[in-house]
C-alpha atoms as a PDB file:
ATOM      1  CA  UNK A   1      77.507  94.233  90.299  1.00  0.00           C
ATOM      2  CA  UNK A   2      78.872  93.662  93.795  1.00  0.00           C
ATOM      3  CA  UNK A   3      80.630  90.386  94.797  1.00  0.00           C
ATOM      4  CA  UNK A   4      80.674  88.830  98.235  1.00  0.00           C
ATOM      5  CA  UNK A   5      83.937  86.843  99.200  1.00  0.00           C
ATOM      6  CA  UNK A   6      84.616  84.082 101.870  1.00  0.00           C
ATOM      7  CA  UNK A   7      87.996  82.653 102.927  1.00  0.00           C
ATOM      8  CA  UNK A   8      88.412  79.039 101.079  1.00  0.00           C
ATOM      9  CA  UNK A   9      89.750  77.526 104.837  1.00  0.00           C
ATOM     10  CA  UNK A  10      87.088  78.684 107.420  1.00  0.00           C
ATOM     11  CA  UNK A  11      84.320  80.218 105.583  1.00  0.00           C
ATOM     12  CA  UNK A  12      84.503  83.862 107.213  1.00  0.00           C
ATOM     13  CA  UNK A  13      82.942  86.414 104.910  1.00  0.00           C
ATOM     14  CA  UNK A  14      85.745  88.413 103.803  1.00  0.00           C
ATOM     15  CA  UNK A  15      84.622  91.728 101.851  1.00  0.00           C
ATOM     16  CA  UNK A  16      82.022  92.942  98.913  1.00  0.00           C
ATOM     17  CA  UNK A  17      83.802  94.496  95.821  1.00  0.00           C
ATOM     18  CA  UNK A  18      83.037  94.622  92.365  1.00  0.00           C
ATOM     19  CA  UNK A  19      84.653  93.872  89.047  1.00  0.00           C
ATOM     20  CA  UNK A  20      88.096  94.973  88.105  1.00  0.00           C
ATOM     21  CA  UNK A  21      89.115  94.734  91.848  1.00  0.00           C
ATOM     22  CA  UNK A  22      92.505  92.918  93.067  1.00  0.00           C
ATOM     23  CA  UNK A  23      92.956  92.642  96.830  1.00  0.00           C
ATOM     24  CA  UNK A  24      95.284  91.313  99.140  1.00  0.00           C
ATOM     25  CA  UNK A  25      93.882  90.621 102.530  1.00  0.00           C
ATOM     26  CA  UNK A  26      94.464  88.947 106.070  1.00  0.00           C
ATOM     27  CA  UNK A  27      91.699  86.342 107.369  1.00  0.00           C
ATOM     28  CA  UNK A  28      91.303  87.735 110.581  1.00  0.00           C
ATOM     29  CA  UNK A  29      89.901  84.553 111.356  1.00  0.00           C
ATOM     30  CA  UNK A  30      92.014  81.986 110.483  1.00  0.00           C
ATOM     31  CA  UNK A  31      95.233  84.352 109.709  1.00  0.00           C
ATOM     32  CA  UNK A  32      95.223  83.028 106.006  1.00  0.00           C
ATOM     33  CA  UNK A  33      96.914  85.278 103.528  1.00  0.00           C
ATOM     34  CA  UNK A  34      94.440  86.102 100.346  1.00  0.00           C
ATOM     35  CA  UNK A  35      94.682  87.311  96.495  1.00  0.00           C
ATOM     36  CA  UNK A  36      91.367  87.853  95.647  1.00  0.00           C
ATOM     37  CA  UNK A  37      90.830  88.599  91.763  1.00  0.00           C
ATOM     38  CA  UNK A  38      87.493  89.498  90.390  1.00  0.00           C
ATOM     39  CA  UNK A  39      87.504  89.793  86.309  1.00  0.00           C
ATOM     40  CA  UNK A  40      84.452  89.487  84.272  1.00  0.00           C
ATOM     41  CA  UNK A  41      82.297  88.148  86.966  1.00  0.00           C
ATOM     42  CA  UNK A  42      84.769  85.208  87.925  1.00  0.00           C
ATOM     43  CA  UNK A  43      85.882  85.817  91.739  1.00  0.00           C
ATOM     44  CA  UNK A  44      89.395  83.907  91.781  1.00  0.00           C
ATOM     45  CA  UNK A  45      90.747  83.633  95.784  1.00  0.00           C
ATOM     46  CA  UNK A  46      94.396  82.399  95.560  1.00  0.00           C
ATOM     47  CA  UNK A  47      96.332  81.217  98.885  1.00  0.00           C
ATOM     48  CA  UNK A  48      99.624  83.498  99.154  1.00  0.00           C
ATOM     49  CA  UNK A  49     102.463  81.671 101.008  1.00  0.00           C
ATOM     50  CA  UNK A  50     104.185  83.312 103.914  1.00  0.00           C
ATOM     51  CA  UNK A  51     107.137  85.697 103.268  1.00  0.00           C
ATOM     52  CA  UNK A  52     110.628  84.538 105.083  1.00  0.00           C
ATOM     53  CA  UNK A  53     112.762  87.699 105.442  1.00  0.00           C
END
């Protein structure tokens, strides 16, 4: 099964991938910075904070 994934701040329809995937991904958008997590058919988007080096 094949998942569809929006960004949480502007709604922009990120990417399709199915289960077991882990991807980190620009909105290009709104810029955000995304963890995307999809494990037994729970899609988990989590907000990654800007790097300062």
């Amino acid at each position: 099964m094949t998942y569809y994934t929006v960004c949480p701040d502007c709604g922009y329809k990120l990417l399709k991938a199915s289960d077991g995937s882990e991807i980190e991904i620009y909105c290009p958008k709104c810029k955000a910075k995304l963890l995307i997590s999809i494990k037994d058919g729970k899609v988990l988007i989590q907000k990654q904070t800007a790097d300062k080096t």
